[in-house]
PDB file of N, CA and C in Angstrom:
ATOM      1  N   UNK A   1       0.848  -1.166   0.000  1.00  0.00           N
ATOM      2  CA  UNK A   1       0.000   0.000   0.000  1.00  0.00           C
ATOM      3  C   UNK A   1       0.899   1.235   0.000  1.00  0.00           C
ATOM      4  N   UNK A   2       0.468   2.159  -0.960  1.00  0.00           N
ATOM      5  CA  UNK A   2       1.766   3.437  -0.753  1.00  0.00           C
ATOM      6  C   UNK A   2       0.963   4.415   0.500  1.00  0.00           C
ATOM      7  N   UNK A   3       2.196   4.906   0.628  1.00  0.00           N
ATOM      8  CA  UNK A   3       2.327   6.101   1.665  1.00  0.00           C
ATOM      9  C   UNK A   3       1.118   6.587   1.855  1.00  0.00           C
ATOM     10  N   UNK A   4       0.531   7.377   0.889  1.00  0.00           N
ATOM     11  CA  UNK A   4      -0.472   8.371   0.650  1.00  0.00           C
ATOM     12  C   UNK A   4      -1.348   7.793   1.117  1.00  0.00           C
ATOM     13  N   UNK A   5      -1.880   6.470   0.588  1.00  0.00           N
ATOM     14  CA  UNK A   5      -3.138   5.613   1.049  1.00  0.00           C
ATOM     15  C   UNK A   5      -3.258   5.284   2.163  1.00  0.00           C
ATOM     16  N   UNK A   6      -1.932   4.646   2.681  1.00  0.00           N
ATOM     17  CA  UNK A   6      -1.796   4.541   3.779  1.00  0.00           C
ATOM     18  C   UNK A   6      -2.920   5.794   4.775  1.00  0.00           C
ATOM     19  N   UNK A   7      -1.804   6.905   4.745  1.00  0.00           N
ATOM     20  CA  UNK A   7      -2.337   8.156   5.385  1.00  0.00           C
ATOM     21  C   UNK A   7      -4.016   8.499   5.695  1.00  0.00           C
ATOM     22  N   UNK A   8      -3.975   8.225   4.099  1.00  0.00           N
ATOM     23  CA  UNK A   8      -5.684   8.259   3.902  1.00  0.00           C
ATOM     24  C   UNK A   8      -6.614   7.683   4.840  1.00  0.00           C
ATOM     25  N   UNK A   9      -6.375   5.896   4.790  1.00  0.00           N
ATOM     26  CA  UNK A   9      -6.971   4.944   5.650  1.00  0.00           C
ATOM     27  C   UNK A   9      -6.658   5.604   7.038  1.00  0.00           C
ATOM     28  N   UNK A  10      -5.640   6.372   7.622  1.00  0.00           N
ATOM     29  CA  UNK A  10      -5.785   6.299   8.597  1.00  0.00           C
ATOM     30  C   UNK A  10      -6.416   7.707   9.286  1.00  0.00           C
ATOM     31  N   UNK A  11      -6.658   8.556   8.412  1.00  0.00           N
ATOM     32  CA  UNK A  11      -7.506   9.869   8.421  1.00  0.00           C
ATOM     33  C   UNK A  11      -9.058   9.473   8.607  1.00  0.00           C
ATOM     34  N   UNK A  12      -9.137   8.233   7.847  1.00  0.00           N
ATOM     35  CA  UNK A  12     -10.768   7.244   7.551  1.00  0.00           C
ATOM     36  C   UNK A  12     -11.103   6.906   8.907  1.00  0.00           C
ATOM     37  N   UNK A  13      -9.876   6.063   9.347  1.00  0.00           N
ATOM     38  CA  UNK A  13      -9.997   5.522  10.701  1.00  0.00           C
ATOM     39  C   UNK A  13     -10.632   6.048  12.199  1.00  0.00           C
ATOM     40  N   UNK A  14     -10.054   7.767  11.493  1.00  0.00           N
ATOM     41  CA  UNK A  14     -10.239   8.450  13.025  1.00  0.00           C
ATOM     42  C   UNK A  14     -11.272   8.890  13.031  1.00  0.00           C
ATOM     43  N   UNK A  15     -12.063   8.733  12.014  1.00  0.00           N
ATOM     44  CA  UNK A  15     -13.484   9.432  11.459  1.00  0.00           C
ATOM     45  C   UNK A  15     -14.583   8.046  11.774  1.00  0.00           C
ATOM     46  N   UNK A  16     -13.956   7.228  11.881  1.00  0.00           N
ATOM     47  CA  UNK A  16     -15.125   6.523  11.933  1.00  0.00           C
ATOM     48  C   UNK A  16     -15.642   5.350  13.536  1.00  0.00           C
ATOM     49  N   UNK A  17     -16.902   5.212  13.271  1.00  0.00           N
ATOM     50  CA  UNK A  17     -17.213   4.877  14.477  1.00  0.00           C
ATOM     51  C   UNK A  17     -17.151   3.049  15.231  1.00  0.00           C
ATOM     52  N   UNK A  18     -17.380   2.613  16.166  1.00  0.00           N
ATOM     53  CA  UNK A  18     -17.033   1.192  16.097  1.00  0.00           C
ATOM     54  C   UNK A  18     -17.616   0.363  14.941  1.00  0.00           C
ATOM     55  N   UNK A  19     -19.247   0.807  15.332  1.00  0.00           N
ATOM     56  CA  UNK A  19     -19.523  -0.090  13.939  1.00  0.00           C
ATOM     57  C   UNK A  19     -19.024   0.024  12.577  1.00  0.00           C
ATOM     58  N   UNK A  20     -18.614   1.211  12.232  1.00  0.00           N
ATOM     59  CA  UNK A  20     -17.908   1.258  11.294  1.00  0.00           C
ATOM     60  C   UNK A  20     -16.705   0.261  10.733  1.00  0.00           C
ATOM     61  N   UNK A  21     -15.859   0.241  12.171  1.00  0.00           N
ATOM     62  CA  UNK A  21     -14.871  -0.102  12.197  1.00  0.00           C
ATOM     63  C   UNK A  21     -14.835  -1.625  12.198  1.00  0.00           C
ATOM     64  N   UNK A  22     -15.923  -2.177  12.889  1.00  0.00           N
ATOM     65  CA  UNK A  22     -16.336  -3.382  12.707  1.00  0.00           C
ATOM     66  C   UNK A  22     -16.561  -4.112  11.558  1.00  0.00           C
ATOM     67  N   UNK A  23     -17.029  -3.101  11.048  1.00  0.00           N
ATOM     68  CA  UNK A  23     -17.908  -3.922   9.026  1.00  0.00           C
ATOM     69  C   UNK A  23     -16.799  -3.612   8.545  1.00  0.00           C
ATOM     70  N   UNK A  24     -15.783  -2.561   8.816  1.00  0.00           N
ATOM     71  CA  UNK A  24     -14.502  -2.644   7.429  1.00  0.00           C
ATOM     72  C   UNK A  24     -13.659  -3.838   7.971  1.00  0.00           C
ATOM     73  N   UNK A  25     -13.303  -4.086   9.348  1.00  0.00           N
ATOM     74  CA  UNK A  25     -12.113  -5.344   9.383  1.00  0.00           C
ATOM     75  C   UNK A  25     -13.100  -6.626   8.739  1.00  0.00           C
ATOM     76  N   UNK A  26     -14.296  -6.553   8.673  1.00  0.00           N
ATOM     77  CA  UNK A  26     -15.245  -8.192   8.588  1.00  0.00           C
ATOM     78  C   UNK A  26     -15.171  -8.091   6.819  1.00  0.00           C
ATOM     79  N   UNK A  27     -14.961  -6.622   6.387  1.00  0.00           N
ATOM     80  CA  UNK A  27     -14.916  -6.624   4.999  1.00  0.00           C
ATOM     81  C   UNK A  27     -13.712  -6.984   4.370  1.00  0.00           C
ATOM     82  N   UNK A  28     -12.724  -6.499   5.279  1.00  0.00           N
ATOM     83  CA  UNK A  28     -10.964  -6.732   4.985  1.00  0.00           C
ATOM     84  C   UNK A  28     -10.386  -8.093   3.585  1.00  0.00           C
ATOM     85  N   UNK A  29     -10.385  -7.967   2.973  1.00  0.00           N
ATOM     86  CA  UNK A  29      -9.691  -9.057   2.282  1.00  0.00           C
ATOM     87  C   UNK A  29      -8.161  -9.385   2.803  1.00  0.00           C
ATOM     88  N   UNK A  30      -7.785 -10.418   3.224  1.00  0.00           N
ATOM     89  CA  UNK A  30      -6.523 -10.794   3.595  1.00  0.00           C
ATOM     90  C   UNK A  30      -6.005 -12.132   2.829  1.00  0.00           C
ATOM     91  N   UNK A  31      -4.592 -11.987   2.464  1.00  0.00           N
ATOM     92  CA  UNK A  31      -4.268 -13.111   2.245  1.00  0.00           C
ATOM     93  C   UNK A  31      -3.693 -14.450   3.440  1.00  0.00           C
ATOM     94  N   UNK A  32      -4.717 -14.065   4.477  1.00  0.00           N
ATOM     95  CA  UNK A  32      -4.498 -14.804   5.595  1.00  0.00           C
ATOM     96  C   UNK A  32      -5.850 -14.961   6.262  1.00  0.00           C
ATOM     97  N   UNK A  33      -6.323 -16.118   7.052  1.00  0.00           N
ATOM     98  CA  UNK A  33      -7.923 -16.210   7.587  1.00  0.00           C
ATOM     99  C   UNK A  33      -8.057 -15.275   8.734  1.00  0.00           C
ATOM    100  N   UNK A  34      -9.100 -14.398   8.577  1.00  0.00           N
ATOM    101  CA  UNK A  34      -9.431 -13.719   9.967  1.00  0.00           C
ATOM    102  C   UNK A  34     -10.456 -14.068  10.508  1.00  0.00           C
ATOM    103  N   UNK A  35     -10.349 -14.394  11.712  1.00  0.00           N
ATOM    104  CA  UNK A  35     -10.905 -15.361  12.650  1.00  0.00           C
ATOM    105  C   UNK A  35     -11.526 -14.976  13.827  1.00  0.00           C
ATOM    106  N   UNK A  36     -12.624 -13.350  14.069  1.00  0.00           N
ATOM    107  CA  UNK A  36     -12.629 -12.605  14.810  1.00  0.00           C
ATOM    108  C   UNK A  36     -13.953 -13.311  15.041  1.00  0.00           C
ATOM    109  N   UNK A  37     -14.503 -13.420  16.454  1.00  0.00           N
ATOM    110  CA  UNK A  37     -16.233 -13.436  16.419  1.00  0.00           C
ATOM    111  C   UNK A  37     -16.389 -11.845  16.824  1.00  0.00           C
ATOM    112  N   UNK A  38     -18.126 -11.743  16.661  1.00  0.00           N
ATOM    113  CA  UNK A  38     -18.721 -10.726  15.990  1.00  0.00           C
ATOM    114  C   UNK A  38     -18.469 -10.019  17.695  1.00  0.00           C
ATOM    115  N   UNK A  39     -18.614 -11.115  18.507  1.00  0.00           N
ATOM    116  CA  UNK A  39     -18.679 -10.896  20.210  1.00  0.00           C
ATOM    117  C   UNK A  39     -17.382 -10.369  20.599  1.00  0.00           C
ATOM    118  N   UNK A  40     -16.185 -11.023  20.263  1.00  0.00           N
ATOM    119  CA  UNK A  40     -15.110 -10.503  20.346  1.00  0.00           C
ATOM    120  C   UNK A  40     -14.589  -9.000  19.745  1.00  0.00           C
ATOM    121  N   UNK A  41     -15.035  -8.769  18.603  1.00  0.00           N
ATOM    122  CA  UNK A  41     -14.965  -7.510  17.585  1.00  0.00           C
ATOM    123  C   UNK A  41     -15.931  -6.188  18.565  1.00  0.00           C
ATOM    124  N   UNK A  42     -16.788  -6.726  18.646  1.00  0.00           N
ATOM    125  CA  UNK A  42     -17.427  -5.659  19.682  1.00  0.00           C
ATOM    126  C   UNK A  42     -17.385  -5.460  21.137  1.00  0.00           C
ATOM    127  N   UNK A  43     -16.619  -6.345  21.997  1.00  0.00           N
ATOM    128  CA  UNK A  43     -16.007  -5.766  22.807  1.00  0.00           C
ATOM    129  C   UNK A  43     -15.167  -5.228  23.424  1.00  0.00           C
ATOM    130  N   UNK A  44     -14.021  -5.147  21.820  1.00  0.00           N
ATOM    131  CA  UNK A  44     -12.932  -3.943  21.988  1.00  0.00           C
ATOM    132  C   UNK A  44     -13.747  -2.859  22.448  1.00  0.00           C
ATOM    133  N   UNK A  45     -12.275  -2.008  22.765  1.00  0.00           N
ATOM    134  CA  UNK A  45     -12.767  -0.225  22.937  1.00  0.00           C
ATOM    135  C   UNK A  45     -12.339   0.058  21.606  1.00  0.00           C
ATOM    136  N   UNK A  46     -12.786   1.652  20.851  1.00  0.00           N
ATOM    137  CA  UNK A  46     -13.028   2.431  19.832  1.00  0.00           C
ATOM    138  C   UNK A  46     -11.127   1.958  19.237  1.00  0.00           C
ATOM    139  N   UNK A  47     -10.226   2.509  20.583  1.00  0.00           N
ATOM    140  CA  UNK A  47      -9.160   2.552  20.120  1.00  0.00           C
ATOM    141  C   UNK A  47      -8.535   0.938  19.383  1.00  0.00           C
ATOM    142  N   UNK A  48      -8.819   0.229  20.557  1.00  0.00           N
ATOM    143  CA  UNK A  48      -7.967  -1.374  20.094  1.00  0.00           C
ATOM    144  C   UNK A  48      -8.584  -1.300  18.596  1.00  0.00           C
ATOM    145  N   UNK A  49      -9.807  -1.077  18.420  1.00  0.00           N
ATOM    146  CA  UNK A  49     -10.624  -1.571  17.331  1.00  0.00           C
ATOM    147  C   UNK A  49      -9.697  -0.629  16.041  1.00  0.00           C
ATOM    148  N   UNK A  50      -9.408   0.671  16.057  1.00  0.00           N
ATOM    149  CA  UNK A  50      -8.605   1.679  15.375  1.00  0.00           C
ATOM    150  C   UNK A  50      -7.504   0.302  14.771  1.00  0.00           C
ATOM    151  N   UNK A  51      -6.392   0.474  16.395  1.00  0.00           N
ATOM    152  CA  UNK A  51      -5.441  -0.181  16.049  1.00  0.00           C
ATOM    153  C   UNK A  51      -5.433  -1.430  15.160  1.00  0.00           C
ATOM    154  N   UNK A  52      -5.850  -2.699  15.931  1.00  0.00           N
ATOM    155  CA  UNK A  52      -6.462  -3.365  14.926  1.00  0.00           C
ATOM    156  C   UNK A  52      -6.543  -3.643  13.518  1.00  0.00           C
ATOM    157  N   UNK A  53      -7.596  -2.562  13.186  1.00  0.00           N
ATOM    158  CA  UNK A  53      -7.868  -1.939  11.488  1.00  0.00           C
ATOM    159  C   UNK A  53      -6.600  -1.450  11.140  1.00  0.00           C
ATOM    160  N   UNK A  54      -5.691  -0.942  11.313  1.00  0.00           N
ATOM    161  CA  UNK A  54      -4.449  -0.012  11.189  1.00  0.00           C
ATOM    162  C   UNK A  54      -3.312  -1.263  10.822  1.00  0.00           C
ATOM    163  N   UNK A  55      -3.278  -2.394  11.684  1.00  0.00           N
ATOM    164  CA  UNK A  55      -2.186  -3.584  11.481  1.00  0.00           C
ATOM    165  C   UNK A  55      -2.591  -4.395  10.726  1.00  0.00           C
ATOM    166  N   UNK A  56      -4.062  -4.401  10.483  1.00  0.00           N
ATOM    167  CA  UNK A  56      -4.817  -5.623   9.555  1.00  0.00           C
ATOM    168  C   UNK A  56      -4.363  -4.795   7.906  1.00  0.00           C
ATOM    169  N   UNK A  57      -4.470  -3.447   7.684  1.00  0.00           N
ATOM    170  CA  UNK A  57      -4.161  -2.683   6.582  1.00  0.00           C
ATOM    171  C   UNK A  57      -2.663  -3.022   6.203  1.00  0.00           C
ATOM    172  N   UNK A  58      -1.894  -2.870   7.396  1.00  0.00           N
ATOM    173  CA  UNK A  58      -0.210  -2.477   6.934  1.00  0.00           C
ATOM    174  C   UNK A  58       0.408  -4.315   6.610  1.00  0.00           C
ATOM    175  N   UNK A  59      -0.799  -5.516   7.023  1.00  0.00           N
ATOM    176  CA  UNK A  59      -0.338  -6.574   6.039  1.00  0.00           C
ATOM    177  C   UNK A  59      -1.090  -7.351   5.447  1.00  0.00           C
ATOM    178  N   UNK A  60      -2.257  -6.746   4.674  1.00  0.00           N
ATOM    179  CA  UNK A  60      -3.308  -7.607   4.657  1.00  0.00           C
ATOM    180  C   UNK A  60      -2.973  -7.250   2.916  1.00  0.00           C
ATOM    181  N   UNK A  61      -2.048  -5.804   2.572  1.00  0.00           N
ATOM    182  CA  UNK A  61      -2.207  -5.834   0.931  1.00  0.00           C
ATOM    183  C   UNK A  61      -3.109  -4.457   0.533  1.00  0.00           C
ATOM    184  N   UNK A  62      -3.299  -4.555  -0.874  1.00  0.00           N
ATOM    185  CA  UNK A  62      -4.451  -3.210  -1.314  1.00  0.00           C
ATOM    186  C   UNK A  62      -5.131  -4.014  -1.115  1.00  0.00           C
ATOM    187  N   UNK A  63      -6.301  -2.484  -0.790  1.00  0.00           N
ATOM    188  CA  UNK A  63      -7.587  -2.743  -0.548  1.00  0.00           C
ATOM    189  C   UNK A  63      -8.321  -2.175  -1.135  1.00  0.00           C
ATOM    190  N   UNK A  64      -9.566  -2.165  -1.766  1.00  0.00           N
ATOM    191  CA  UNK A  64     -10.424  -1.467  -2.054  1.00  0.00           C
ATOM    192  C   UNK A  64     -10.981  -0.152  -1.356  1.00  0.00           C
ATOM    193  N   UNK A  65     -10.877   0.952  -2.570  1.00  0.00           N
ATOM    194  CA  UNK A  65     -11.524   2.406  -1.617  1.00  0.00           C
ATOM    195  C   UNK A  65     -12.336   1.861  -0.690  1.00  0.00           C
ATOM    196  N   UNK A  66     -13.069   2.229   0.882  1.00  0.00           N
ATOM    197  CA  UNK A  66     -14.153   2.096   1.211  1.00  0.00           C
ATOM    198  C   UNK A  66     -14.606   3.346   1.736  1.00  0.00           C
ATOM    199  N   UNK A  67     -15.583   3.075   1.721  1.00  0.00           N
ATOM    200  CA  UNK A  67     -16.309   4.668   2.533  1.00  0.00           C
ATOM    201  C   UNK A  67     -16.608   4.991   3.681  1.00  0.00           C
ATOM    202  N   UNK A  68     -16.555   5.445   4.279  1.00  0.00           N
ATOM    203  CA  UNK A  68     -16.416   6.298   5.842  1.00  0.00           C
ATOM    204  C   UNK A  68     -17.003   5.983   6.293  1.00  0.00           C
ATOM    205  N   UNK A  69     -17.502   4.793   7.507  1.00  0.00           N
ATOM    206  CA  UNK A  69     -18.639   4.775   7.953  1.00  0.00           C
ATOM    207  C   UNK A  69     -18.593   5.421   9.321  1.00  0.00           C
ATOM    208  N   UNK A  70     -19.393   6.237   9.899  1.00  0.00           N
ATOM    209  CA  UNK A  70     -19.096   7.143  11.456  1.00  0.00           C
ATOM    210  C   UNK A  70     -20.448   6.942  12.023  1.00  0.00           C
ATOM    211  N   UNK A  71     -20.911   5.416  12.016  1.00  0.00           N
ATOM    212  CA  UNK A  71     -22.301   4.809  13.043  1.00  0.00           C
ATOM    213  C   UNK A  71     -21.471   4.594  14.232  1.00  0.00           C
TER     214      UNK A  71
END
């Protein structure tokens, strides 16, 4: 992922809300199995859930634009 995008996703990140943050890691394409339950995913806090999304990005590959979700 270059720089810029990078940046981007993580401008996305701070904008958006758990559920948000929830449906983009469940959307994530990885070339590895992610193995989260829905119970586990939602009882992070806002931040783990950030982080999370942030390490799943820096090795999961490109990703498709997605759009901001801030539910």
């Amino acid at each position: 992922m270059a720089a810029e995008q990078f940046d981007q996703r993580i401008t996305q990140a701070a904008s958006m809300g758990k559920i948000g943050l929830v449906q983009a890691i469940r959307d994530m394409q990885c070339g590895f199995p992610l193995d989260f339950s829905d119970e586990y995913l939602h009882g992070l806090t806002l931040e783990r859930l950030r982080h999370l999304y942030l390490a799943l990005l820096m090795f999961a590959g490109p990703q498709p634009q997605a759009e901001p979700r801030s539910v």
